[in-house]
Protein backbone atom coordinates (compact mmCIF):
# COMPACT_ATOMS: atom_id res chain seq x y z
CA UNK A 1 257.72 234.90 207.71
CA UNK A 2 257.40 234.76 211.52
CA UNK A 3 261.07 235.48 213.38
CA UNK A 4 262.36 234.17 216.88
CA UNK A 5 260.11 237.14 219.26
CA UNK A 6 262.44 239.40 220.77
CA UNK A 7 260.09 241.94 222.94
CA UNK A 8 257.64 241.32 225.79
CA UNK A 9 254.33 242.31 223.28
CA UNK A 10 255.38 239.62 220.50
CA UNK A 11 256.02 236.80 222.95
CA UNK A 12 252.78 237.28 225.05
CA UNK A 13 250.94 237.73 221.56
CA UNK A 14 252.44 234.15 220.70
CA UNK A 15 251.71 232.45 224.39
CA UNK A 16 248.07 234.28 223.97
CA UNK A 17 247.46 232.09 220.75
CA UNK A 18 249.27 228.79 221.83
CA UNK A 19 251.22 228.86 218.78
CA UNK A 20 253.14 225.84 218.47
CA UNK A 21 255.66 227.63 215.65
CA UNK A 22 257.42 229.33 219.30
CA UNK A 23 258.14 225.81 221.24
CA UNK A 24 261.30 226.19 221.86
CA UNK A 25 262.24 229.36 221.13
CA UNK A 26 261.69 230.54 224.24
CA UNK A 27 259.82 229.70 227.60
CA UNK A 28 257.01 231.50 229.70
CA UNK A 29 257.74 231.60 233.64
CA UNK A 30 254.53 232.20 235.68
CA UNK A 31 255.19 234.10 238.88
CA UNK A 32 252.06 233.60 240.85
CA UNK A 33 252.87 229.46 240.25
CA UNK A 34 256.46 229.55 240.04
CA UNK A 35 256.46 227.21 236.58
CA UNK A 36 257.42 227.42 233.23
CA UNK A 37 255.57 226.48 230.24
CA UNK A 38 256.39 226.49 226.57
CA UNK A 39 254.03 229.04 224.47
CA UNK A 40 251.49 226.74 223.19
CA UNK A 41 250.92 225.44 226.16
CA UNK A 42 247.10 224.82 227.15
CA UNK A 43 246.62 226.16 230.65
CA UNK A 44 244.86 229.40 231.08
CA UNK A 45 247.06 232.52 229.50
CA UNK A 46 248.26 234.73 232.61
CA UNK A 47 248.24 238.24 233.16
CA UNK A 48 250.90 240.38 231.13
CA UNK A 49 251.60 241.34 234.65
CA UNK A 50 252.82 237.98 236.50
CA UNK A 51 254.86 236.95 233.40
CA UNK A 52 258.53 236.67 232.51
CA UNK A 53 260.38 235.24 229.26
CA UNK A 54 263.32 233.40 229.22
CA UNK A 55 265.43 232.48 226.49
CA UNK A 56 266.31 229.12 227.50
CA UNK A 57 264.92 226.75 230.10
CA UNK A 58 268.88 226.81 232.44
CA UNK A 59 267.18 230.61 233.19
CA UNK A 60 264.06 229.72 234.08
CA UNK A 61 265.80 227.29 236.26
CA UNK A 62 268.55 229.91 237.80
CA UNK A 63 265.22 232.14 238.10
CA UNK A 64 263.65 229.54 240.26
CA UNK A 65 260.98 227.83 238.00
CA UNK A 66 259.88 224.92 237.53
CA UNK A 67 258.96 222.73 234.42
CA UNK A 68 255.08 222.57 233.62
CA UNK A 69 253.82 219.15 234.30
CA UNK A 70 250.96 219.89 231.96
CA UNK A 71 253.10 220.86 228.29
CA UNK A 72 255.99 219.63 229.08
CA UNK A 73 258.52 222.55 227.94
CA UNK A 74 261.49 220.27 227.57
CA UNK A 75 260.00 218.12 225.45
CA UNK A 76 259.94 219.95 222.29
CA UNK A 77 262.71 220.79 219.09
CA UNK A 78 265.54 222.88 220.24
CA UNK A 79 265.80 226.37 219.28
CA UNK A 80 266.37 226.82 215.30
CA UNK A 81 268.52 230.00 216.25
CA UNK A 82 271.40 228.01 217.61
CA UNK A 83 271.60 226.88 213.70
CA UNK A 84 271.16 229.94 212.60
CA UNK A 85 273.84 231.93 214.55
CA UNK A 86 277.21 231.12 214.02
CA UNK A 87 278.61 233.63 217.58
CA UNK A 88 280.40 232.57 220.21
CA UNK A 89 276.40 232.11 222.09
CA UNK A 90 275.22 230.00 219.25
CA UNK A 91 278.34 227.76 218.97
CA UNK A 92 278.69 227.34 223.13
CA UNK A 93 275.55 225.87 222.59
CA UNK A 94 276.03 223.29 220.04
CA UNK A 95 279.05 222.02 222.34
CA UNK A 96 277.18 221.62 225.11
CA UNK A 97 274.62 219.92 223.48
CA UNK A 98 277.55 217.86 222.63
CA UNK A 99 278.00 216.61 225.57
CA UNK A 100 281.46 218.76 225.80
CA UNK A 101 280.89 219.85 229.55
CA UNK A 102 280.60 216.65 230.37
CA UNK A 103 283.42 215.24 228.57
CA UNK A 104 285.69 218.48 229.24
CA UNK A 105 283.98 220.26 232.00
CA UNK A 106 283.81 224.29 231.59
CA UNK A 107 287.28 225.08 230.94
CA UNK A 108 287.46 222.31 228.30
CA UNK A 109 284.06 224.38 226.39
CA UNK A 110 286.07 227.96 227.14
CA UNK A 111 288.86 226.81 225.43
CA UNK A 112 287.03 224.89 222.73
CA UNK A 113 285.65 228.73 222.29
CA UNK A 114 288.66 230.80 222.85
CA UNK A 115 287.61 232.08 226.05
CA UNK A 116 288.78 232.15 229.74
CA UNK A 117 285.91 230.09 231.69
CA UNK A 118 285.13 233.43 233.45
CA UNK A 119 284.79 235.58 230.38
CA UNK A 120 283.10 232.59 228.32
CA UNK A 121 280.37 232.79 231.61
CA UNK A 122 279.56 236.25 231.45
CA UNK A 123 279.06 236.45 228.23
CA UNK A 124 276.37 233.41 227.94
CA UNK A 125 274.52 234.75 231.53
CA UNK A 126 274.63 238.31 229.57
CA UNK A 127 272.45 236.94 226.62
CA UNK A 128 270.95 233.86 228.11
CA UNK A 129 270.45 234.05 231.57
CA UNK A 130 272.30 231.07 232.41
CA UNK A 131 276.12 230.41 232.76
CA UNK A 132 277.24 227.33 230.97
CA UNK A 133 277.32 224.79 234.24
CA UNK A 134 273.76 226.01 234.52
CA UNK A 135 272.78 225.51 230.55
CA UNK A 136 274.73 222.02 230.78
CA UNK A 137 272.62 221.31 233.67
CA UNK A 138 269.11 222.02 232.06
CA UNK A 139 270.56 219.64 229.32
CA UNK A 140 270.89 216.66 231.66
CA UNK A 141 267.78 216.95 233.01
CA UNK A 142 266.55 217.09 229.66
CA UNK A 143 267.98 214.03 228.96
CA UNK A 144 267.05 212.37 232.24
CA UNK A 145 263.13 213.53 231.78
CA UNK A 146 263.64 211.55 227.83
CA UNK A 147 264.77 208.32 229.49
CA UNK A 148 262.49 208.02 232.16
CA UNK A 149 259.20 208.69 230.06
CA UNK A 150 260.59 206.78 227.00
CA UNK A 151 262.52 203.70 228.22
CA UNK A 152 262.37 201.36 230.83
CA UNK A 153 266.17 201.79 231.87
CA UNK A 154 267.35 201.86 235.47
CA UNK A 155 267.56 205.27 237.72
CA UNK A 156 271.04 204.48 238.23
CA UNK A 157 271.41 204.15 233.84
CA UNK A 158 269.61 207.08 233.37
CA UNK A 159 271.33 209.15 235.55
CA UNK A 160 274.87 208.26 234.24
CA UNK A 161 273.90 208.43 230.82
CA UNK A 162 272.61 211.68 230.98
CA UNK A 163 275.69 213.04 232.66
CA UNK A 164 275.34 212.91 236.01
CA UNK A 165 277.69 212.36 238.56
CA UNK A 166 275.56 210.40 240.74
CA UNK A 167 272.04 209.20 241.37
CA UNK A 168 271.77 211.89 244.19
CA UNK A 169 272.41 214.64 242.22
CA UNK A 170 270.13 213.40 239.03
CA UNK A 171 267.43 212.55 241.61
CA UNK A 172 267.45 216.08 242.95
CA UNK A 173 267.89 218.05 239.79
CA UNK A 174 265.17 215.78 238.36
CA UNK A 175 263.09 216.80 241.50
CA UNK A 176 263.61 220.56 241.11
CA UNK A 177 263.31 221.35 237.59
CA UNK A 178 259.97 218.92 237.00
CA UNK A 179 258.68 218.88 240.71
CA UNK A 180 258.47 215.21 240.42
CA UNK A 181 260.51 212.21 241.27
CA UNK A 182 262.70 210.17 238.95
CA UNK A 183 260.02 207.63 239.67
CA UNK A 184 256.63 210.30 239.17
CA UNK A 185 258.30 210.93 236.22
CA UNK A 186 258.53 207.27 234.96
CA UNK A 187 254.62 207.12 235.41
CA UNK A 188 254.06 208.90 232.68
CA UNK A 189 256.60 206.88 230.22
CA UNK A 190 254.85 205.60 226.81
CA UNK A 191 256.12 201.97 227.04
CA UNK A 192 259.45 200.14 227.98
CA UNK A 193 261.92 199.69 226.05
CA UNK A 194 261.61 196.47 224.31
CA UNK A 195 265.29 194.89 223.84
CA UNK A 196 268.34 194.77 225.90
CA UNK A 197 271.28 196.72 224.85
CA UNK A 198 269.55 199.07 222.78
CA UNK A 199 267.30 202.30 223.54
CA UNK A 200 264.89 203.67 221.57
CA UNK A 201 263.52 207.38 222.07
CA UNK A 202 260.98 209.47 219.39
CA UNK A 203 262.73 212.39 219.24
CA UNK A 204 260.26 215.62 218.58
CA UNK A 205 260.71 217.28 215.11
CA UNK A 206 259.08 220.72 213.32
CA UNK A 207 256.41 219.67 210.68
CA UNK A 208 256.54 220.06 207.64
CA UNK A 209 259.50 217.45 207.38
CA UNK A 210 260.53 215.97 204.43
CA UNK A 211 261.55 212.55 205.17
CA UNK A 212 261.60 211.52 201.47
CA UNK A 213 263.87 214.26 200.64
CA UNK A 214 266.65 212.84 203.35
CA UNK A 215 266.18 209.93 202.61
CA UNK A 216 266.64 209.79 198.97
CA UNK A 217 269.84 212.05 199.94
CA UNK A 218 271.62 209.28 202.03
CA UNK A 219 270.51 206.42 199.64
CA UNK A 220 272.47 208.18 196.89
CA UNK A 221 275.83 208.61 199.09
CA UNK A 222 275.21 205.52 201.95
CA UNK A 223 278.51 203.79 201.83
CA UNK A 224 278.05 199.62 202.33
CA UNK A 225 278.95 198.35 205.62
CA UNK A 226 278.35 202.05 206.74
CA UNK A 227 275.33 203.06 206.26
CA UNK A 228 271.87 201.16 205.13
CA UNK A 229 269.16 203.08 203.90
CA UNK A 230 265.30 201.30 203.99
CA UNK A 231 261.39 203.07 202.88
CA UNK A 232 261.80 204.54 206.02
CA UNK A 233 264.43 204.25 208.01
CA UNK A 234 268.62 205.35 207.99
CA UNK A 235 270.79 203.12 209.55
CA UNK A 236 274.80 204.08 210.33
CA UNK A 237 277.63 203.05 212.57
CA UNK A 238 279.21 206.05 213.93
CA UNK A 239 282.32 206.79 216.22
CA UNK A 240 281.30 208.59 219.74
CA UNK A 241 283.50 209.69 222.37
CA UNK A 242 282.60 206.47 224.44
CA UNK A 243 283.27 203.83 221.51
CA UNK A 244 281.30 202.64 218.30
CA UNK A 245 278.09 202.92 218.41
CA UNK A 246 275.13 202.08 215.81
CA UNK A 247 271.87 204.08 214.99
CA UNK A 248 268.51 203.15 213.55
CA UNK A 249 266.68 206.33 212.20
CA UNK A 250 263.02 206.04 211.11
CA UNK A 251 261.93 208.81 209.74
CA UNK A 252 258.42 209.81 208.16
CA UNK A 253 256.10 207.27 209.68
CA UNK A 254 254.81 209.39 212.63
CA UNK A 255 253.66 213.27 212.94
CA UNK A 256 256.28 215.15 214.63
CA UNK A 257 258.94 212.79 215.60
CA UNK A 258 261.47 210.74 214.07
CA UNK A 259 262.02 207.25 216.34
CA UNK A 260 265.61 206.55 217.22
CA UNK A 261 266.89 203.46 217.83
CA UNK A 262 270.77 203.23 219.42
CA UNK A 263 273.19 200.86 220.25
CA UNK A 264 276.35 202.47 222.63
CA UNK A 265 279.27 201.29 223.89
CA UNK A 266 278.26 203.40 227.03
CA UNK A 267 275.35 205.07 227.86
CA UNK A 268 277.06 208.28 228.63
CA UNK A 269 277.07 208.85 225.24
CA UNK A 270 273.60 209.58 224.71
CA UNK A 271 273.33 212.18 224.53
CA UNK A 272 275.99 213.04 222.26
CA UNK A 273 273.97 210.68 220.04
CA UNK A 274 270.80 212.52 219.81
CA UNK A 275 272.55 215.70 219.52
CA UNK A 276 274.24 214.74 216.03
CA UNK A 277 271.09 212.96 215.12
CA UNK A 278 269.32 215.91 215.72
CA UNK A 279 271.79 218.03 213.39
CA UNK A 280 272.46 214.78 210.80
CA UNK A 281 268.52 215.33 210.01
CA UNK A 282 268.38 219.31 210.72
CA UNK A 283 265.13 218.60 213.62
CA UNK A 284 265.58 222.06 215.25
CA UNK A 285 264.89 224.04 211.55
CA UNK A 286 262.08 226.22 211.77
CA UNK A 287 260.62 224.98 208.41
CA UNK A 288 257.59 227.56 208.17
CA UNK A 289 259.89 230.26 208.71
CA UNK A 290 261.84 229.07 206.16
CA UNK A 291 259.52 228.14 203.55
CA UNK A 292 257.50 231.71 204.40
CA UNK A 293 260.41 233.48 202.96
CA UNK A 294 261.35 231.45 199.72
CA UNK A 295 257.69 231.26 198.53
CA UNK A 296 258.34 235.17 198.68
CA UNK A 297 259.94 234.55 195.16
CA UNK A 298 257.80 233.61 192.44
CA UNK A 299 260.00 231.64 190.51
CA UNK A 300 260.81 229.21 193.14
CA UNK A 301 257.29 229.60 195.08
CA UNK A 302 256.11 226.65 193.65
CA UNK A 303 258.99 224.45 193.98
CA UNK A 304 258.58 225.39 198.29
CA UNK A 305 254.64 224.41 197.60
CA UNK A 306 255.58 221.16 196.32
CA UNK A 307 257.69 220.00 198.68
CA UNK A 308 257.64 221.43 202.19
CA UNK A 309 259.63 220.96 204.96
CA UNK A 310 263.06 220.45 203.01
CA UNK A 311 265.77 219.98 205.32
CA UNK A 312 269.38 220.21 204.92
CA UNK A 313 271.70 217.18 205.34
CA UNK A 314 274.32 217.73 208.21
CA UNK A 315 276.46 215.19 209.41
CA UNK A 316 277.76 212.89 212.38
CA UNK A 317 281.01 213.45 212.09
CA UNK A 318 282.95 215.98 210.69
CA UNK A 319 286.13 214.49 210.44
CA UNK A 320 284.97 211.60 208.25
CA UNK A 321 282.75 214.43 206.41
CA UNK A 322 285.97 216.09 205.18
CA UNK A 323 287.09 213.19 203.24
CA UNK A 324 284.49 212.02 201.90
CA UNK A 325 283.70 215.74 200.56
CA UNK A 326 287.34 215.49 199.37
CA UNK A 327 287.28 212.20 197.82
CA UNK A 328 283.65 213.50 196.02
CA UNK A 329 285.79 216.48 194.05
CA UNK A 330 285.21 216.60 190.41
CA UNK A 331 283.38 213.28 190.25
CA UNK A 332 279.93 212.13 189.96
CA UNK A 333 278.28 211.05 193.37
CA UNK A 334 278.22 207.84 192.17
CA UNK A 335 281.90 207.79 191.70
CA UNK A 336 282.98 209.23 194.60
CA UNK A 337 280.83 206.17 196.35
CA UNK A 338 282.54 203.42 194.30
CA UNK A 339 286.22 205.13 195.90
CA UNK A 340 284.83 205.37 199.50
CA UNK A 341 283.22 201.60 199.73
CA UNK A 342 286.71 201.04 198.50
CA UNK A 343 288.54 202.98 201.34
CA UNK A 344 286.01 201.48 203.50
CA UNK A 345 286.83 197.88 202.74
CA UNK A 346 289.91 198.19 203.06
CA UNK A 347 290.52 200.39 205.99
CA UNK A 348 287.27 200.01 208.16
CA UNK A 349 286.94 198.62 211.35
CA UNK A 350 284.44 196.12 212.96
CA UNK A 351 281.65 197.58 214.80
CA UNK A 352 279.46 195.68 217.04
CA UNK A 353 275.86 195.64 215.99
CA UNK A 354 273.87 194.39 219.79
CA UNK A 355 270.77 194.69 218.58
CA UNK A 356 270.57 197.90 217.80
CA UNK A 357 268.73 197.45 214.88
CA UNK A 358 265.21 195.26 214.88
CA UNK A 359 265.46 193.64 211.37
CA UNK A 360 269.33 192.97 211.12
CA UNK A 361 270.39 191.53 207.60
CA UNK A 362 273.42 190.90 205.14
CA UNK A 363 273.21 194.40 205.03
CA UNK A 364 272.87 196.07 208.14
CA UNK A 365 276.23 198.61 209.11
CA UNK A 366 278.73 196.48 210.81
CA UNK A 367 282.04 198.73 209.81
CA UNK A 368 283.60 202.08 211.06
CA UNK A 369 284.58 204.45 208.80
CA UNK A 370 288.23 204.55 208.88
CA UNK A 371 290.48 206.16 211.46
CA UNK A 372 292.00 209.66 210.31
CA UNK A 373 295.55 208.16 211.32
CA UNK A 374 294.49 205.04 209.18
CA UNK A 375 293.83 206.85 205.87
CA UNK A 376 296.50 209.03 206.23
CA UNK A 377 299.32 206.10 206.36
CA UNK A 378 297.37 203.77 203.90
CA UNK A 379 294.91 206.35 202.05
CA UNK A 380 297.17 206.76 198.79
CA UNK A 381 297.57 202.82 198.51
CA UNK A 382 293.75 202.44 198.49
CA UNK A 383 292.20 205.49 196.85
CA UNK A 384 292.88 206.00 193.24
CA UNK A 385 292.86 209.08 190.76
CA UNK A 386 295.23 211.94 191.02
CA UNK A 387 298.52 211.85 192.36
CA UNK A 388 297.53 215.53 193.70
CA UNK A 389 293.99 214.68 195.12
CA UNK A 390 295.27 211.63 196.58
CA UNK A 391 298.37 213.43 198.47
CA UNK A 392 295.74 216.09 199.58
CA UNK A 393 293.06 213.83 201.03
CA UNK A 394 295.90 211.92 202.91
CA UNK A 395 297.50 215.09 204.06
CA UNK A 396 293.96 216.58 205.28
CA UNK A 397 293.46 213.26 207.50
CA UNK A 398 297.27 213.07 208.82
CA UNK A 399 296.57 216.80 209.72
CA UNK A 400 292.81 216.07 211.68
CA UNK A 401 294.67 212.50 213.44
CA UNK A 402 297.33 215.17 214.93
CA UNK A 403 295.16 218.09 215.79
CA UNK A 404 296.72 220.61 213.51
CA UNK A 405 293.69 220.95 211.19
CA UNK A 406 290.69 220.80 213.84
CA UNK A 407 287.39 220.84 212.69
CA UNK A 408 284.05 220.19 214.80
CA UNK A 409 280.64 221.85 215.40
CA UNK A 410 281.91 224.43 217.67
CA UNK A 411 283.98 226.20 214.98
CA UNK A 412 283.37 229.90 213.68
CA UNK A 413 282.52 229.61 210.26
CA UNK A 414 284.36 232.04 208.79
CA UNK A 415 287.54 231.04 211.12
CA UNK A 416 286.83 227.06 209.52
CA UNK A 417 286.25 228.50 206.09
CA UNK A 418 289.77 230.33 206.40
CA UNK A 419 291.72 227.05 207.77
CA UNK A 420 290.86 224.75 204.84
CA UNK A 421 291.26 226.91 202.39
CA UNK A 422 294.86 227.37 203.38
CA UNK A 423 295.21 223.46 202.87
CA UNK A 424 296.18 221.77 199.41
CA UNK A 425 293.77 220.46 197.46
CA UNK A 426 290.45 222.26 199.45
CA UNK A 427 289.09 225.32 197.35
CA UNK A 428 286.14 227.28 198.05
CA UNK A 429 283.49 224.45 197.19
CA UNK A 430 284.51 222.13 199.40
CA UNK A 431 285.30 224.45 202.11
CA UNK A 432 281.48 225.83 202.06
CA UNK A 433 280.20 221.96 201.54
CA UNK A 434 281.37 221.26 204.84
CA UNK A 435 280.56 224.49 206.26
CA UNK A 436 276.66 223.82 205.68
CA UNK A 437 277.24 219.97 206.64
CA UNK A 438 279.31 220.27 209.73
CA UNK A 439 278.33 223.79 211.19
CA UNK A 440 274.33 223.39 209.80
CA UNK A 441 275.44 226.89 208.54
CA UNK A 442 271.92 227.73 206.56
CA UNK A 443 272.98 230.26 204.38
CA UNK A 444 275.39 228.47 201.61
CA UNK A 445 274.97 228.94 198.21
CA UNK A 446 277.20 226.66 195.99
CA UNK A 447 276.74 228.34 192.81
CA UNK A 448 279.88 226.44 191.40
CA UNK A 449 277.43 223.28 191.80
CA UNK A 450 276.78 222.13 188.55
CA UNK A 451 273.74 220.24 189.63
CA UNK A 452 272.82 223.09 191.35
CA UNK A 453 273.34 225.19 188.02
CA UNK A 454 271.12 222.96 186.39
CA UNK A 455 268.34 223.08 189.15
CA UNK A 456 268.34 226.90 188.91
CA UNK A 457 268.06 226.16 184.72
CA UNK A 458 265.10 224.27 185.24
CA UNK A 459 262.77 227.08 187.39
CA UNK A 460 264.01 229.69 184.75
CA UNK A 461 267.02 231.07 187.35
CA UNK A 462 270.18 232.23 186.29
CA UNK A 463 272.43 229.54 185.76
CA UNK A 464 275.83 231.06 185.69
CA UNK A 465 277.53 231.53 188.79
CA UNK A 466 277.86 235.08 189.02
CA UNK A 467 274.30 235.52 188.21
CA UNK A 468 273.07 232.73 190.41
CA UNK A 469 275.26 234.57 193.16
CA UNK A 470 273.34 237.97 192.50
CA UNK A 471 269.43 236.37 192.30
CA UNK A 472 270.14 234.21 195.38
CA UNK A 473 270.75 237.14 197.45
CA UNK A 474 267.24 237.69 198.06
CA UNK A 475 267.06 233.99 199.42
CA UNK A 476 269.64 235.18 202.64
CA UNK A 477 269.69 233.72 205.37
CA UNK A 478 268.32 230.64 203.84
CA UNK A 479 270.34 229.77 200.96
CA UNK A 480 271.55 226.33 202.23
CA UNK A 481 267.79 225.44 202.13
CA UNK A 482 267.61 226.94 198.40
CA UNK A 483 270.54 224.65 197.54
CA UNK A 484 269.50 221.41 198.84
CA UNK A 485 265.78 222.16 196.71
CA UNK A 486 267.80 223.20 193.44
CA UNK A 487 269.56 219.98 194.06
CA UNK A 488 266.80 218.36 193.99
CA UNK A 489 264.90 219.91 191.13
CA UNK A 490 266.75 218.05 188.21
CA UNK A 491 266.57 214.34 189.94
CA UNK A 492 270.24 214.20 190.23
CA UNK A 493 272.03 213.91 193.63
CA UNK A 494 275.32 214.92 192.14
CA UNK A 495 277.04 218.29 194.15
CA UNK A 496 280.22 217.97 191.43
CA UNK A 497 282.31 221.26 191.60
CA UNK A 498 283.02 221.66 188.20
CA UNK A 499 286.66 222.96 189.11
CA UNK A 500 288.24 223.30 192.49
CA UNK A 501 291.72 223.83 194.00
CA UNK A 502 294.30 221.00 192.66
């Protein structure tokens, strides 16, 4: 298994063989040229000596770099170690992906994190290089560089959906991080966009990546009116800062990228949009790394040679994630869909469509799932069941509509963990469910699973919890990814607790 390179040797090893497996991971600046490639990048390898690594691109910019016009650093997979860590670094990050700074400016992220602005600085230019206005910065221009090469949007559009506050200032950032005009950039786009009101971007992805395996995952749980799922391609409405918004997801038809297809009630939120893409579909895994160290283990070796590239699900939104996760306790998948397109029915709102999607039919996502404040005044006259599960399911979703029970990307796992297990009705299953959904936390074993159980029956595993718990510690940090395949392995769907908290 190859890890993130963390000394000068390993990373000029890994730019001296191109290797694609580092894009992203961390960027080469060039002092002699004053630019900044990513490791596989084609140009002649430099001298150790006129070298310098960076962990991010914001500190290659704050160093006084410049992208490489040749590889294109920016446009490649994020960094599987802001998955990975759960700190106060790795969570920053996810928010600002997010689109938080934006939305909230600095001292909205700091106190997101827990921080003073000031403290919450130091501590990302200590391990990063870059201060969050700076790492927010390198996002927008990220963002900018994706419009311009991929759609035929105005300047003016690209520059406010990407989060600038003018076209001055994208036009200038634009022009100091790539060297190139807005416009020189444009040159180099792969085709206009083809319909008003929607965008469409192909948004780079590790290989292996199993498509099927994500696919078949959303068909079992897509919720009508929600959600569509095609051969290839995931359709949803989703709720975004801006408004309603609907996404068309093709997956598995080209190399390396997954197409993206959005319709937004403003164009500001973007990039919000491909950021929870990106983590719905887990694009920033490092799936060699991962599959290097489960084929370690016999027993399951063969299951990783089967089928490579398994991702794990994540989610949208993790609000709506909580209920349904609730709602799912103690019944079959199939179940727990029947109650939602229920709730949904009844309790959804209309979301506008505009073309988002190319083939539209009786079946293409036209309804929001429900507002927390909505399910938690008419939940217990829809759902049905329980008296208990009922009362706890509306009680959860009074709690997230009045901000006493938060819950988003940006939590500490063990802090979110703690918080719903204090609540009614949420025992340790669910509480870890959402933990690998929301956070992309990839080291959750649900040995409680039964499906699970019956996955690890099937390769000759332990199937009892406790010794399921004991053999899958040899599977850490990637026992989210062991989960999802043991799901998997008995052509069920079902993640049924077989008991959890009343």
């Amino acid at each position: 298994m190859h890890s993130t390179p963390s000394t000068f040797d390993e990373r000029y090893r890994a730019v001296e063989a191109r290797d694609t497996r580092f894009d992203g991971q961390f960027v080469t600046g060039v002092r002699t040229t004053g630019i900044y490639c990513r490791p596989s990048c084609p140009a002649r390898t430099p001298k150790p000596s006129n070298v310098t690594f960076f962990r991010t691109s914001a500190a290659a910019h704050e160093a006084g770099f410049r992208a490489c016009k040749r590889c294109l650093p920016e446009a490649v997979p994020g960094s599987p170690e802001w998955n990975l860590r759960g700190d106060t670094v790795g969570r920053a990050m996810r928010l600002i992906a997010d689109g938080v700074v934006e939305r909230e400016g600095i001292g909205g992220l700091a106190a997101r994190l827990g921080y003073s602005s000031r403290h919450l600085g130091r501590l990302l230019i200590a391990e990063l290089g870059a201060g969050p206005l700076a790492l927010a910065r390198a996002h927008r221009a990220h963002t900018a560089r994706t419009l311009l090469v991929s759609t035929d949007l105005p300047i003016a559009d690209v520059a406010y959906s990407a989060g600038f506050g003018s076209v001055r200032q994208c036009n200038d950032t634009v022009r100091e991080v790539f060297a190139m005009t807005p416009t020189e950039l444009r040159a180099r786009r792969r085709g206009a966009d083809p319909a008003p009101g929607a965008i469409t971007l192909l948004l780079p992805v590790r290989e292996p990546f199993d498509a099927a395996g994500l696919l078949a995952w959303f068909a079992a749980r897509a919720i009508p009116g929600v959600e569509q799922v095609t051969h290839f391609g995931y359709r949803r409405t989703l709720d975004l800062p801006g408004g309603p918004g609907l996404l068309e997801l093709e997956l598995g038809r080209q190399t390396g990228q997954v197409r993206m297809r959005a319709s937004l009630a403003t164009l500001a939120d973007l990039g919000s949009a491909v950021a929870r893409t990106r983590r719905l579909l887990d694009l920033d895994a490092d799936p060699l790394a991962v599959d290097a160290a489960l084929s370690r283990h016999p027993a399951i070796a063969p299951l990783i040679a089967e089928t490579p590239g398994v991702r794990v699900p994540g989610t949208v939104d993790a609000h709506e994630t909580l209920i349904r996760t609730m709602i799912g306790q103690q019944v079959s998948v199939a179940s727990a869909r029947t109650a939602l397109t229920r709730l949904v029915a009844e309790l959804g709102r209309p979301a506008p469509t505009r073309g988002a999607t190319e083939q539209p039919g009786e079946n293409t996502p036209d309804t929001l799932f429900p507002t927390m404040a909505k399910i938690a005044e008419h939940g217990d006259e829809t759902l049905r069941g329980p008296e208990a599960r009922r009362r706890a399911v509306t009680a959860a979703a009074a709690a997230l509509a009045a901000g006493t029970l938060e819950l988003g990307q940006g939590d500490d796992g063990r802090d979110q963990r703690r918080r719903l297990l204090e609540r009614r009705g949420i025992g340790p299953w669910t509480a870890d469910y959402v933990r690998m959904r929301v956070l992309g936390d990839p080291d959750v074993l649900l040995a409680g699973d039964s499906a699970m159980r019956a996955g690890a029956r099937a390769r000759g595993l332990p199937s009892d919890q406790r010794g399921l718990l004991a053999w899958a510690e040899r599977a850490a940090p990637w026992r989210s990814y062991l989960t999802t395949r043991l799901w998997s392995e008995t052509g069920t769907t079902s993640v049924t607790p077989r008991q959890e908290t009343p």
